[in-house]
PDB file of N, CA and C in Angstrom:
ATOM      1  N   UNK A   1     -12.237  -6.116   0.419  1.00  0.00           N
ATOM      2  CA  UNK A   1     -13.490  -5.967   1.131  1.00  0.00           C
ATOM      3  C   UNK A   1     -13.595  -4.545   1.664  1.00  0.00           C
ATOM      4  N   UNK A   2     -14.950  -3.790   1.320  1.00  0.00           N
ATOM      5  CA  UNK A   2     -15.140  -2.524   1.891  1.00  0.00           C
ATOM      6  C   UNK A   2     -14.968  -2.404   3.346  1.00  0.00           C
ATOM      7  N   UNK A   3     -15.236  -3.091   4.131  1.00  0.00           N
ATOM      8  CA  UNK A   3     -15.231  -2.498   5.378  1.00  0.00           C
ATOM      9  C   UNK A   3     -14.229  -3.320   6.462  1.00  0.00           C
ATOM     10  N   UNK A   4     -13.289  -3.908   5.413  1.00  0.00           N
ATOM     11  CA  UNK A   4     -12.177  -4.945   6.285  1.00  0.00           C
ATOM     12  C   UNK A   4     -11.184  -3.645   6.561  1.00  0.00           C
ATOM     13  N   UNK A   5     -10.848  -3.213   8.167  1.00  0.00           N
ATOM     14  CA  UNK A   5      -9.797  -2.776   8.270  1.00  0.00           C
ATOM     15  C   UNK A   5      -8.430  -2.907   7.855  1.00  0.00           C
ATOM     16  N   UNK A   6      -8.095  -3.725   7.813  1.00  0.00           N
ATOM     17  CA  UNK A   6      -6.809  -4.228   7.759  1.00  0.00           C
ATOM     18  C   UNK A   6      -6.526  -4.285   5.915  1.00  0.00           C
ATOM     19  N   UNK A   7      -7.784  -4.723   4.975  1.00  0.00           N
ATOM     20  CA  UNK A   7      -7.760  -3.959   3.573  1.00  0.00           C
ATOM     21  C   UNK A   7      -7.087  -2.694   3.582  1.00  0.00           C
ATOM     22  N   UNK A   8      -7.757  -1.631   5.028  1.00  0.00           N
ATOM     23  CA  UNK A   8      -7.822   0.122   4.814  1.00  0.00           C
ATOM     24  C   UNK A   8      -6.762   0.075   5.274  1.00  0.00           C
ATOM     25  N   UNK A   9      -5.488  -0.481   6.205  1.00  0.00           N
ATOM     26  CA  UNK A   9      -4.383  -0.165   6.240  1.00  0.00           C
ATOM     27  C   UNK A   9      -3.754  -0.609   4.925  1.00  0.00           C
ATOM     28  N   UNK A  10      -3.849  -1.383   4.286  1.00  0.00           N
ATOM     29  CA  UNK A  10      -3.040  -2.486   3.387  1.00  0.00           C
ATOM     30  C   UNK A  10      -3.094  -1.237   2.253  1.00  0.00           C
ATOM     31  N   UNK A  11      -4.280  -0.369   1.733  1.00  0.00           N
ATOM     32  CA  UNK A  11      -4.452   0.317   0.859  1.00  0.00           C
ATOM     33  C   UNK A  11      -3.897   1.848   1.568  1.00  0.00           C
ATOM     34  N   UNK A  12      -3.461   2.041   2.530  1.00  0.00           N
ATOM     35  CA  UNK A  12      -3.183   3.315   2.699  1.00  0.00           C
ATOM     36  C   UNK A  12      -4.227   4.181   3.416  1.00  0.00           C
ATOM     37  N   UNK A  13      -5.437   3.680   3.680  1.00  0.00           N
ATOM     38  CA  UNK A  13      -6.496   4.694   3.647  1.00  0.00           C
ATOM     39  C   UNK A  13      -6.685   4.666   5.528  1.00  0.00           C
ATOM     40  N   UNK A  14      -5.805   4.190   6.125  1.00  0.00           N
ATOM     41  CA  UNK A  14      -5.957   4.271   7.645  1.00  0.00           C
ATOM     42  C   UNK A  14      -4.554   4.309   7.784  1.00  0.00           C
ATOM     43  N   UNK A  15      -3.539   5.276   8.283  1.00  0.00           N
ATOM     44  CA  UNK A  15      -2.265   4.908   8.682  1.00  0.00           C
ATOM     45  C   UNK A  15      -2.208   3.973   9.417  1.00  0.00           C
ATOM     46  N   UNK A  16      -0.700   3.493   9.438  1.00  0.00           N
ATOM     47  CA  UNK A  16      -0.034   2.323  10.651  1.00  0.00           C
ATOM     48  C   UNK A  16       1.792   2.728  10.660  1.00  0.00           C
ATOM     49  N   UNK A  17       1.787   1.968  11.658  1.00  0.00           N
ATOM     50  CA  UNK A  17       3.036   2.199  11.541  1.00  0.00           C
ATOM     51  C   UNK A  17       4.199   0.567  10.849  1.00  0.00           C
ATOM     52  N   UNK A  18       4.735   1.082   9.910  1.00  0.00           N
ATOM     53  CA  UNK A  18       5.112  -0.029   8.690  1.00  0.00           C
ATOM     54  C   UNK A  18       6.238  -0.788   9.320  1.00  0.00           C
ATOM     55  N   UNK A  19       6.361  -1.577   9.218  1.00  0.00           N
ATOM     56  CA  UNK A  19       7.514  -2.744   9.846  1.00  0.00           C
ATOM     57  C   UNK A  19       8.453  -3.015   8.264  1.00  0.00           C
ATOM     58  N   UNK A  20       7.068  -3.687   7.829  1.00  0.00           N
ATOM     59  CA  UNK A  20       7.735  -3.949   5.820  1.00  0.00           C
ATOM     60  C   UNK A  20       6.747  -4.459   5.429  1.00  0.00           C
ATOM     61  N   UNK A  21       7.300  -3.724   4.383  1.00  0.00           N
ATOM     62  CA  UNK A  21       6.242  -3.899   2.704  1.00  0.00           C
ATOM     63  C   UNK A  21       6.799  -4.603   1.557  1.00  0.00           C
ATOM     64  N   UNK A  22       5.590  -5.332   0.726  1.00  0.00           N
ATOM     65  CA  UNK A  22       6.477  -5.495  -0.029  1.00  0.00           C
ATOM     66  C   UNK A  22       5.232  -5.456  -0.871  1.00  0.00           C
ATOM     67  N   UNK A  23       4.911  -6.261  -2.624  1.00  0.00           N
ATOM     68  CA  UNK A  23       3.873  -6.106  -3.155  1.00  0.00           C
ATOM     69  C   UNK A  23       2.589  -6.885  -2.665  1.00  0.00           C
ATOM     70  N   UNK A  24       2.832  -7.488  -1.953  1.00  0.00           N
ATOM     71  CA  UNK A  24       1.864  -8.780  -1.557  1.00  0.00           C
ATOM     72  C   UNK A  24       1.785  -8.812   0.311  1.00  0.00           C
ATOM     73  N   UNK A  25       2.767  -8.739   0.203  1.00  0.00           N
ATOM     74  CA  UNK A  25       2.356  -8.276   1.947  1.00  0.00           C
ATOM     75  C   UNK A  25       2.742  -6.652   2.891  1.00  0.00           C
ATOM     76  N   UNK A  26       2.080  -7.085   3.898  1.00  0.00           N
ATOM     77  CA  UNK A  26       2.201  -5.749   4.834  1.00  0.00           C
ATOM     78  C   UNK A  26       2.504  -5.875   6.359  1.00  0.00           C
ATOM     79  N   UNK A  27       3.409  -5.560   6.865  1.00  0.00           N
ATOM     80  CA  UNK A  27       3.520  -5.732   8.547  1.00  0.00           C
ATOM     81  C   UNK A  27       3.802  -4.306   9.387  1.00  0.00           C
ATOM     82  N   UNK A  28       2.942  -4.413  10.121  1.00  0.00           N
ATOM     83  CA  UNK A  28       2.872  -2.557  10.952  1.00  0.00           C
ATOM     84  C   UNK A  28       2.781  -3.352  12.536  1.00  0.00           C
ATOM     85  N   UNK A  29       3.007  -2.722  13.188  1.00  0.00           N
ATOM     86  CA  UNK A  29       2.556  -2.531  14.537  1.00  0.00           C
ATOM     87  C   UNK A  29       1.391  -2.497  14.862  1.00  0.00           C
ATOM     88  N   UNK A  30       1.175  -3.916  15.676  1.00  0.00           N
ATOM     89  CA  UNK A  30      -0.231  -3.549  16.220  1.00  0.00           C
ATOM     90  C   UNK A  30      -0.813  -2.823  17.288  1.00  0.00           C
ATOM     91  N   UNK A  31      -1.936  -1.977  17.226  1.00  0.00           N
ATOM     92  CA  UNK A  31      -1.998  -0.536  18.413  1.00  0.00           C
ATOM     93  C   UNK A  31      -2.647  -1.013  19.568  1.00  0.00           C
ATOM     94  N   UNK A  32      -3.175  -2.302  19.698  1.00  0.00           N
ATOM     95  CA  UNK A  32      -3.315  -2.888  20.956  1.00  0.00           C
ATOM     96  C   UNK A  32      -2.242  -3.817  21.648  1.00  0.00           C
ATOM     97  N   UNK A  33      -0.657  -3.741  21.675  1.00  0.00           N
ATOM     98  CA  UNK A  33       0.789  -4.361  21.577  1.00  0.00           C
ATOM     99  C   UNK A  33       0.334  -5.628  22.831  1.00  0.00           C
ATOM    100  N   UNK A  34       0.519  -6.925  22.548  1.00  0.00           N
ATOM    101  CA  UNK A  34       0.863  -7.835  23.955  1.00  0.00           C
ATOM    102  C   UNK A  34       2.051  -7.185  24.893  1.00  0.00           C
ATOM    103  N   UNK A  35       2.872  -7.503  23.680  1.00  0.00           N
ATOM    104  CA  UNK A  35       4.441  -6.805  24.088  1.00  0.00           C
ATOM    105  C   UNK A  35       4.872  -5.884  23.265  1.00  0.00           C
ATOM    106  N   UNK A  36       5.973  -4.956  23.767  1.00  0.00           N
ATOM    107  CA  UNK A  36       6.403  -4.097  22.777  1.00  0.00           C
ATOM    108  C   UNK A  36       6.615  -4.624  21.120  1.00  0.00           C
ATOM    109  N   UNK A  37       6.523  -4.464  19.866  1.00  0.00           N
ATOM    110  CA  UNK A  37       7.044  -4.642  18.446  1.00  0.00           C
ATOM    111  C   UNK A  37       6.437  -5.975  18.483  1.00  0.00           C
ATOM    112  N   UNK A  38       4.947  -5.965  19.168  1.00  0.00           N
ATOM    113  CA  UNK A  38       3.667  -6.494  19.152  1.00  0.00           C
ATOM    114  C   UNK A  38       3.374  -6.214  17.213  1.00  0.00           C
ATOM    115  N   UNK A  39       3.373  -7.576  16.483  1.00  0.00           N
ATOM    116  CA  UNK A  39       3.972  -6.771  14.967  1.00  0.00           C
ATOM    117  C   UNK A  39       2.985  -7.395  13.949  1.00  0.00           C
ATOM    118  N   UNK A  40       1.680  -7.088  13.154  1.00  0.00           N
ATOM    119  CA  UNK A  40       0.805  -7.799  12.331  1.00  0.00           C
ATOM    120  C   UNK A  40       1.436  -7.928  10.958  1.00  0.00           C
ATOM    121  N   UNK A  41       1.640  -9.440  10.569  1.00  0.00           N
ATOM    122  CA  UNK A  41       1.527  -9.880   8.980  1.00  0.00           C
ATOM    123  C   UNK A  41       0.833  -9.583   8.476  1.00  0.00           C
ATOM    124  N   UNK A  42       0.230  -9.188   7.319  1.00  0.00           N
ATOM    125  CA  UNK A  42      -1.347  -9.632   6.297  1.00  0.00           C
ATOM    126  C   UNK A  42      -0.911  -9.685   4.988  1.00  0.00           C
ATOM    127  N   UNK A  43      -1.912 -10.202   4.476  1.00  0.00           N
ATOM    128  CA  UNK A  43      -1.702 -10.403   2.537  1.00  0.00           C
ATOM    129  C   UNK A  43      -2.143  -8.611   2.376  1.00  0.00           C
ATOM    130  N   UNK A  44      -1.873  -8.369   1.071  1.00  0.00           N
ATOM    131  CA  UNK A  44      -2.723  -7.110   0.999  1.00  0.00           C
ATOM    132  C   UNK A  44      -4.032  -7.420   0.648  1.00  0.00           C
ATOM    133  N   UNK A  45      -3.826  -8.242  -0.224  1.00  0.00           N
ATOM    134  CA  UNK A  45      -5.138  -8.780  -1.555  1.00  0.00           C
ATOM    135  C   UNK A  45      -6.184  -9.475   0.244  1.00  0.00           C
ATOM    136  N   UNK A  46      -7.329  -9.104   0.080  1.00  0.00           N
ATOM    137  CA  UNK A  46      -8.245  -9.744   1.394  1.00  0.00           C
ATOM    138  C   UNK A  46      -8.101 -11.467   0.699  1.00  0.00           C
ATOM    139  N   UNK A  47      -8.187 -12.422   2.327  1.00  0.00           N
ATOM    140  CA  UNK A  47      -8.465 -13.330   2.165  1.00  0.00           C
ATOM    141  C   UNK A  47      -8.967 -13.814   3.723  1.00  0.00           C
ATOM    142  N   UNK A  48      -9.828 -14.011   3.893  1.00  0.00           N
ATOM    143  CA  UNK A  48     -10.838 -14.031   5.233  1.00  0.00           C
ATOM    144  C   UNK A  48     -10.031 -14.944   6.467  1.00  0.00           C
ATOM    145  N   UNK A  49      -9.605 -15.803   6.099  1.00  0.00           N
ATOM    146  CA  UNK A  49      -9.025 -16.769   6.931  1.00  0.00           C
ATOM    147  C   UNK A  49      -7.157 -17.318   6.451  1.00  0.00           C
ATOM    148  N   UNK A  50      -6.722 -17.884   7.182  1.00  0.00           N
ATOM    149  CA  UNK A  50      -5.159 -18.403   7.122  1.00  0.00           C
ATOM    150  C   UNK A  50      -5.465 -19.431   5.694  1.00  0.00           C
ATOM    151  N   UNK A  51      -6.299 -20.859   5.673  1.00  0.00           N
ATOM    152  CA  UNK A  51      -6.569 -21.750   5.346  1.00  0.00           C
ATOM    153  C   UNK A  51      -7.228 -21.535   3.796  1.00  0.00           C
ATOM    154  N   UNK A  52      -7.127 -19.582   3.980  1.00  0.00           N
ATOM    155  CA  UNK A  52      -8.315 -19.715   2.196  1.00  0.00           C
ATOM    156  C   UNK A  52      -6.376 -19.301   1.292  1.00  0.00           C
ATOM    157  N   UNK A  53      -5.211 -18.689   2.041  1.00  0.00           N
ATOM    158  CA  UNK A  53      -4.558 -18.322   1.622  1.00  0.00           C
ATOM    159  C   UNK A  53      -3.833 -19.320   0.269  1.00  0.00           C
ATOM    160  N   UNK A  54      -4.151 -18.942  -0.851  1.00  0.00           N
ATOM    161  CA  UNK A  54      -3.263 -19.803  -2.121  1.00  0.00           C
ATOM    162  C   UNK A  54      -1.619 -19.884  -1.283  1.00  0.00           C
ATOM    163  N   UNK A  55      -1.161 -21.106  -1.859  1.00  0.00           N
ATOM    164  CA  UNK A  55       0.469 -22.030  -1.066  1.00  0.00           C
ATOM    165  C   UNK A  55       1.234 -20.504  -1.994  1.00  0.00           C
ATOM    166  N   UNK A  56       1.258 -20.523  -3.024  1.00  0.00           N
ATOM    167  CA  UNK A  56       2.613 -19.454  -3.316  1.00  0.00           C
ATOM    168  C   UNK A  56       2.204 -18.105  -2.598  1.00  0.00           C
ATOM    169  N   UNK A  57       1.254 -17.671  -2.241  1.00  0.00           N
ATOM    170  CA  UNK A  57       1.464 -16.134  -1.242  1.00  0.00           C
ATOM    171  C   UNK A  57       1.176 -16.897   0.292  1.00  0.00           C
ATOM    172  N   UNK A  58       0.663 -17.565   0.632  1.00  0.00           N
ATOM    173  CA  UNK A  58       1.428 -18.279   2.307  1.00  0.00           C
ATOM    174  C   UNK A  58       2.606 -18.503   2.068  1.00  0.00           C
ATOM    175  N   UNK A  59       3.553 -18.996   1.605  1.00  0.00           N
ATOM    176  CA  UNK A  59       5.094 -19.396   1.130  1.00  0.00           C
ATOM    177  C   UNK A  59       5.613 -17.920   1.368  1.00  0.00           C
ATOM    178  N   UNK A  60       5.021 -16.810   0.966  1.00  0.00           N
ATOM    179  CA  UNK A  60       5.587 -15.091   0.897  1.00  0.00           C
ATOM    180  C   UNK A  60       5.218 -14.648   2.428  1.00  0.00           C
ATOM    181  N   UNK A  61       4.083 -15.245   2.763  1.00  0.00           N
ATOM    182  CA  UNK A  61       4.129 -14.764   4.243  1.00  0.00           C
ATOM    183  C   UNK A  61       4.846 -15.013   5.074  1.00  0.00           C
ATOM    184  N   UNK A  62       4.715 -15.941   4.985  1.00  0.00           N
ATOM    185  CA  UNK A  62       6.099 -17.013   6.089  1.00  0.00           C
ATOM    186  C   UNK A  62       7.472 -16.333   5.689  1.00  0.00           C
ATOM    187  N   UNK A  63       7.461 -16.236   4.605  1.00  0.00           N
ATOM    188  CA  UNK A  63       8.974 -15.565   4.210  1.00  0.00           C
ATOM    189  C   UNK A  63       9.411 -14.614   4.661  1.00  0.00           C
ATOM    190  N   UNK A  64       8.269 -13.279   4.864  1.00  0.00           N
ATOM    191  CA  UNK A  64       8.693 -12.259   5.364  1.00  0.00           C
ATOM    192  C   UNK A  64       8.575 -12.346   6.676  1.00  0.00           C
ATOM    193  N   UNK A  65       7.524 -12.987   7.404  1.00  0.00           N
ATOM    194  CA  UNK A  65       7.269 -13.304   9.078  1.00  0.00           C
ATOM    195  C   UNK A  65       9.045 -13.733   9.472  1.00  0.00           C
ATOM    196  N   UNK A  66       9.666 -14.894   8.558  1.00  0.00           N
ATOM    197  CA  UNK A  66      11.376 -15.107   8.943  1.00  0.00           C
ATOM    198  C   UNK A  66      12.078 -13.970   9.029  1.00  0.00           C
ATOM    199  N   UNK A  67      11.966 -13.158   7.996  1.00  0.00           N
ATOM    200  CA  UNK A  67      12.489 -12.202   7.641  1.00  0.00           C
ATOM    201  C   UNK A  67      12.560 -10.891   8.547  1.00  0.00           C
ATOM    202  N   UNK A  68      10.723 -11.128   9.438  1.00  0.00           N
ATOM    203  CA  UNK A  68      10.587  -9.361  10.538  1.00  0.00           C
ATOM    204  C   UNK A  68      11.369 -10.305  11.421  1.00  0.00           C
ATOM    205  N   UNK A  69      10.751 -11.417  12.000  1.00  0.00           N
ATOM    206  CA  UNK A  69      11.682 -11.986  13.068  1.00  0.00           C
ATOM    207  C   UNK A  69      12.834 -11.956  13.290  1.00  0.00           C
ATOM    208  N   UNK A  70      13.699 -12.195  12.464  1.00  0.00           N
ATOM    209  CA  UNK A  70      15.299 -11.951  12.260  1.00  0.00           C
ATOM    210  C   UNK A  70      15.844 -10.778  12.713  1.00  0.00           C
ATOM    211  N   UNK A  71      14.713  -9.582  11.950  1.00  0.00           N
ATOM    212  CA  UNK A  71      15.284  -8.032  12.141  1.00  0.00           C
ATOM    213  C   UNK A  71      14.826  -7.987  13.720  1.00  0.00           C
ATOM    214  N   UNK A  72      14.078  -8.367  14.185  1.00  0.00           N
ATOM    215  CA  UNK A  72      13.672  -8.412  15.576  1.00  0.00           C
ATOM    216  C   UNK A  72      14.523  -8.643  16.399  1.00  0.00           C
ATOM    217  N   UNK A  73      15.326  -9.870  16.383  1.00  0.00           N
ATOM    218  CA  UNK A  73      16.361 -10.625  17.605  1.00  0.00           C
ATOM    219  C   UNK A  73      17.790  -9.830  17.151  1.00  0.00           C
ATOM    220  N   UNK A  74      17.764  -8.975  16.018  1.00  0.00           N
ATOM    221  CA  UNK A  74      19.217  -7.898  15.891  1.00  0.00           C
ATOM    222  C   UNK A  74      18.797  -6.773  17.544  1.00  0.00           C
ATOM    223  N   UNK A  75      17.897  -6.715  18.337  1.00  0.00           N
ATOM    224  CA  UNK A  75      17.833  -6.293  19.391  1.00  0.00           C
ATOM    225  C   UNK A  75      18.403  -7.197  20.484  1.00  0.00           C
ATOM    226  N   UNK A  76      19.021  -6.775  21.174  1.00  0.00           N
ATOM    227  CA  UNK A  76      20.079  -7.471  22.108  1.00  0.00           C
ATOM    228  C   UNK A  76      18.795  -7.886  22.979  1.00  0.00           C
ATOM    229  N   UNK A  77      17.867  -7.870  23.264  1.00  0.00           N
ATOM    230  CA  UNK A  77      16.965  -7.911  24.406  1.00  0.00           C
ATOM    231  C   UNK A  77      16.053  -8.572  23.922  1.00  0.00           C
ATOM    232  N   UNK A  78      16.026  -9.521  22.812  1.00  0.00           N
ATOM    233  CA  UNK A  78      14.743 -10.140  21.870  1.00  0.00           C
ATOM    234  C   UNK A  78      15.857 -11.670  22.287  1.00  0.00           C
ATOM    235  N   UNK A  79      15.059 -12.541  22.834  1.00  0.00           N
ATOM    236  CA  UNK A  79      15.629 -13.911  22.725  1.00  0.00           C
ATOM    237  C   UNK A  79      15.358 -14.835  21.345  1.00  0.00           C
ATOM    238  N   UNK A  80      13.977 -14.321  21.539  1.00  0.00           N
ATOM    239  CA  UNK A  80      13.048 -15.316  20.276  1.00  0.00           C
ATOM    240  C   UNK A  80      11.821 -14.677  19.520  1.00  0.00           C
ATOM    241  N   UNK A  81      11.221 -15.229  18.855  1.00  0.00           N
ATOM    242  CA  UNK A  81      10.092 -14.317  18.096  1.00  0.00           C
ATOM    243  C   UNK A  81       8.829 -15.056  18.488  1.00  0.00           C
ATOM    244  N   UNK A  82       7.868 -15.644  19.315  1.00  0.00           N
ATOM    245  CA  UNK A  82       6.619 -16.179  18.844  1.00  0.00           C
ATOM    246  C   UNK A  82       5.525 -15.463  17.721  1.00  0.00           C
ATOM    247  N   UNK A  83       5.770 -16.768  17.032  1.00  0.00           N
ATOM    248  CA  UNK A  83       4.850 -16.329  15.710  1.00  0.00           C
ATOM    249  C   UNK A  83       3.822 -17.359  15.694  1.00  0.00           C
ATOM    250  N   UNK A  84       2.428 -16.684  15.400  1.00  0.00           N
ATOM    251  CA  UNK A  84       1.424 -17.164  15.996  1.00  0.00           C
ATOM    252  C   UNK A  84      -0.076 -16.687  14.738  1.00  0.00           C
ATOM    253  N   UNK A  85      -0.425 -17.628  14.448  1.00  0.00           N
ATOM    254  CA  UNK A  85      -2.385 -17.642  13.293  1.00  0.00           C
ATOM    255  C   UNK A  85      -2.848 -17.941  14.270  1.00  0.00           C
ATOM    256  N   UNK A  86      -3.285 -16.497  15.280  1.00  0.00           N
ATOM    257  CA  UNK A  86      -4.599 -16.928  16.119  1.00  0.00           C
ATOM    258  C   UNK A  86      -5.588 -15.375  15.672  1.00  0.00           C
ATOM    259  N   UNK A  87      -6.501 -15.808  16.261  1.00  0.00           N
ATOM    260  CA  UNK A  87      -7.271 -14.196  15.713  1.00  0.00           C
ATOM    261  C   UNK A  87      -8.554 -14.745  15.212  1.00  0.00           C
ATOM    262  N   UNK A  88      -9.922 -14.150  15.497  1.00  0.00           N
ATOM    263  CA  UNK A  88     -10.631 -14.359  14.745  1.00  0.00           C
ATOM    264  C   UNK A  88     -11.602 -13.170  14.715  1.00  0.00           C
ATOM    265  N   UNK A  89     -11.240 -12.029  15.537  1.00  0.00           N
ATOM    266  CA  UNK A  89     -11.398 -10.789  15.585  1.00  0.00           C
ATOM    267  C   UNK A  89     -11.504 -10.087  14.134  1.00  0.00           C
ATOM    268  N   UNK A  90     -10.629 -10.082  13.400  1.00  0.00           N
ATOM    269  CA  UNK A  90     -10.829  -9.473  11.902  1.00  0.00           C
ATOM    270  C   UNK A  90     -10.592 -10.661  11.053  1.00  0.00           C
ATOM    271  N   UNK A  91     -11.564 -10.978  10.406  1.00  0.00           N
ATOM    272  CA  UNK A  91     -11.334 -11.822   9.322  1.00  0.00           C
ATOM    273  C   UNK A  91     -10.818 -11.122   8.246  1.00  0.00           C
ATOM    274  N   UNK A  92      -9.258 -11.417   8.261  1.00  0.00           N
ATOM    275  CA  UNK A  92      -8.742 -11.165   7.058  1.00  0.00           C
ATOM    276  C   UNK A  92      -7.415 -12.101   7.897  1.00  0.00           C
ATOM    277  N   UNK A  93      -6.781 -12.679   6.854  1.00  0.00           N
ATOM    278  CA  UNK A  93      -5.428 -13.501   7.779  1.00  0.00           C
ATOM    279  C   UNK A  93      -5.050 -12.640   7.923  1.00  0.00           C
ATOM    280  N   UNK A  94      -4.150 -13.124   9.107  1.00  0.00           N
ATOM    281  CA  UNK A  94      -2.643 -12.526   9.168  1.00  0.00           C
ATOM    282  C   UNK A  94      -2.270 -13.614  10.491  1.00  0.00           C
ATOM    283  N   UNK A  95      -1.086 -12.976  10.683  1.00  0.00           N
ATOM    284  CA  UNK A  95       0.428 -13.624  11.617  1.00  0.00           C
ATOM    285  C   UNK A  95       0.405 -12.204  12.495  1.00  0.00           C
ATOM    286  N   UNK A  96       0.784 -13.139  13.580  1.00  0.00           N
ATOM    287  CA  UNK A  96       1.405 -12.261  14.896  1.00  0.00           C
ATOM    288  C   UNK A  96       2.992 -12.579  15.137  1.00  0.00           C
ATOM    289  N   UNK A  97       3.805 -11.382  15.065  1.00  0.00           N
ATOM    290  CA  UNK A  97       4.892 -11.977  15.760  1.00  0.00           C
ATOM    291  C   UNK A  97       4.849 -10.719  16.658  1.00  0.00           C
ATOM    292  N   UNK A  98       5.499 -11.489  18.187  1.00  0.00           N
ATOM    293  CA  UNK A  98       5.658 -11.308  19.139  1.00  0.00           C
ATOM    294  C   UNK A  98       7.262 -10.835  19.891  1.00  0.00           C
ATOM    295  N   UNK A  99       8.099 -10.174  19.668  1.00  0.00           N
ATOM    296  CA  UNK A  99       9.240 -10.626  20.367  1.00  0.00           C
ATOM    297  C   UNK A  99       9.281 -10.732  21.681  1.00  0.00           C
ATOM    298  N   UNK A 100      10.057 -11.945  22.230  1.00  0.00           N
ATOM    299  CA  UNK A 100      10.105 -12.371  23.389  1.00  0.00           C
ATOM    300  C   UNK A 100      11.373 -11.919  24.160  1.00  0.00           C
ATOM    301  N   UNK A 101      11.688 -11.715  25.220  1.00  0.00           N
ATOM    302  CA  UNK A 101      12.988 -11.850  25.640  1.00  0.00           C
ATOM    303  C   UNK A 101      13.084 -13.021  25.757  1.00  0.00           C
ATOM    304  N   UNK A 102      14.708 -12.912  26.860  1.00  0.00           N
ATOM    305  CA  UNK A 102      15.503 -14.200  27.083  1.00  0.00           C
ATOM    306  C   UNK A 102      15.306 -15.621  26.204  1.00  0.00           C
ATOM    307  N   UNK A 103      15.473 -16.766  26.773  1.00  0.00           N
ATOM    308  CA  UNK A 103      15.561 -17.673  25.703  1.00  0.00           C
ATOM    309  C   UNK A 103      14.043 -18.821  25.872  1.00  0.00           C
ATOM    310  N   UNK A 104      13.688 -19.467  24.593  1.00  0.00           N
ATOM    311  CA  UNK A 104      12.472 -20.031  25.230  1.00  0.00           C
ATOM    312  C   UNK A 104      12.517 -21.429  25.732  1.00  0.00           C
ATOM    313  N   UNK A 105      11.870 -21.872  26.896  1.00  0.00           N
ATOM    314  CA  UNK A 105      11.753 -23.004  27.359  1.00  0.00           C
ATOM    315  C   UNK A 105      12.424 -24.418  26.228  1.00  0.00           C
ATOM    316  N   UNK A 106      11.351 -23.860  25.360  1.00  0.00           N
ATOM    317  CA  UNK A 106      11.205 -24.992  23.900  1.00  0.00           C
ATOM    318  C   UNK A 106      12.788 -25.380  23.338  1.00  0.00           C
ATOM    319  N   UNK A 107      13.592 -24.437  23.349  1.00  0.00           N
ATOM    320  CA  UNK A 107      14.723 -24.301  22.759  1.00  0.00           C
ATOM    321  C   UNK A 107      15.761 -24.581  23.665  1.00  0.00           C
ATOM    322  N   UNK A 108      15.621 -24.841  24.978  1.00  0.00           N
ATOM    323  CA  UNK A 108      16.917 -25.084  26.262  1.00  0.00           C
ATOM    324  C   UNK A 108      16.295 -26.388  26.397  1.00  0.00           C
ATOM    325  N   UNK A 109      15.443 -27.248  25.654  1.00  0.00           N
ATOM    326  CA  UNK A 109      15.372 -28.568  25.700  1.00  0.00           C
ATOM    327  C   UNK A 109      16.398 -29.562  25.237  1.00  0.00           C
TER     328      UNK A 109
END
């Protein structure tokens, strides 16, 4: 889509700062951060919503979302990752991960 931002990072034509790439997806830093390594998923290829995403490239998202998360909690100060499909600000999917400190409620159950 011409005027989807997140296309113009995916294609190069707006810098970001890159987390990981691969052929199908993209994760940079987002420049409005909740928290620090405040970190955006996306497909490259546009797809407007989470729900239009075909199962074998959602299966690649999720894969790499495990994958930033992991590299995330190698920080001594990251307890957990919240990863989160909220957004309706840019229609194009993507994933938020979040690193959290200390440990989460959910998990000392």
């Amino acid at each position: 889509m011409d005027d989807c931002i997140f296309c113009k990072i995916a294609k190069g034509e707006i810098p970001s700062d890159k987390v990981y790439e691969d052929d199908e997806v993209l994760a940079f830093l987002d420049i409005s951060p909740k928290v620090p390594g405040h970190t955006l998923l996306i497909p490259k290829q546009h797809y407007p919503w989470f729900e239009d995403l075909p199962d074998e490239l959602l299966d690649k998202v999720f894969r790499a979302a495990k994958r930033i998360a992991k590299d995330m909690k190698k920080d001594s100060s990251v307890g957990y990752v919240q990863v989160s499909v909220v957004g309706k600000d840019v229609p194009h999917a993507h994933v938020h991960l979040l690193p959290q400190k200390g440990i989460s409620k959910a998990s000392a159950l």
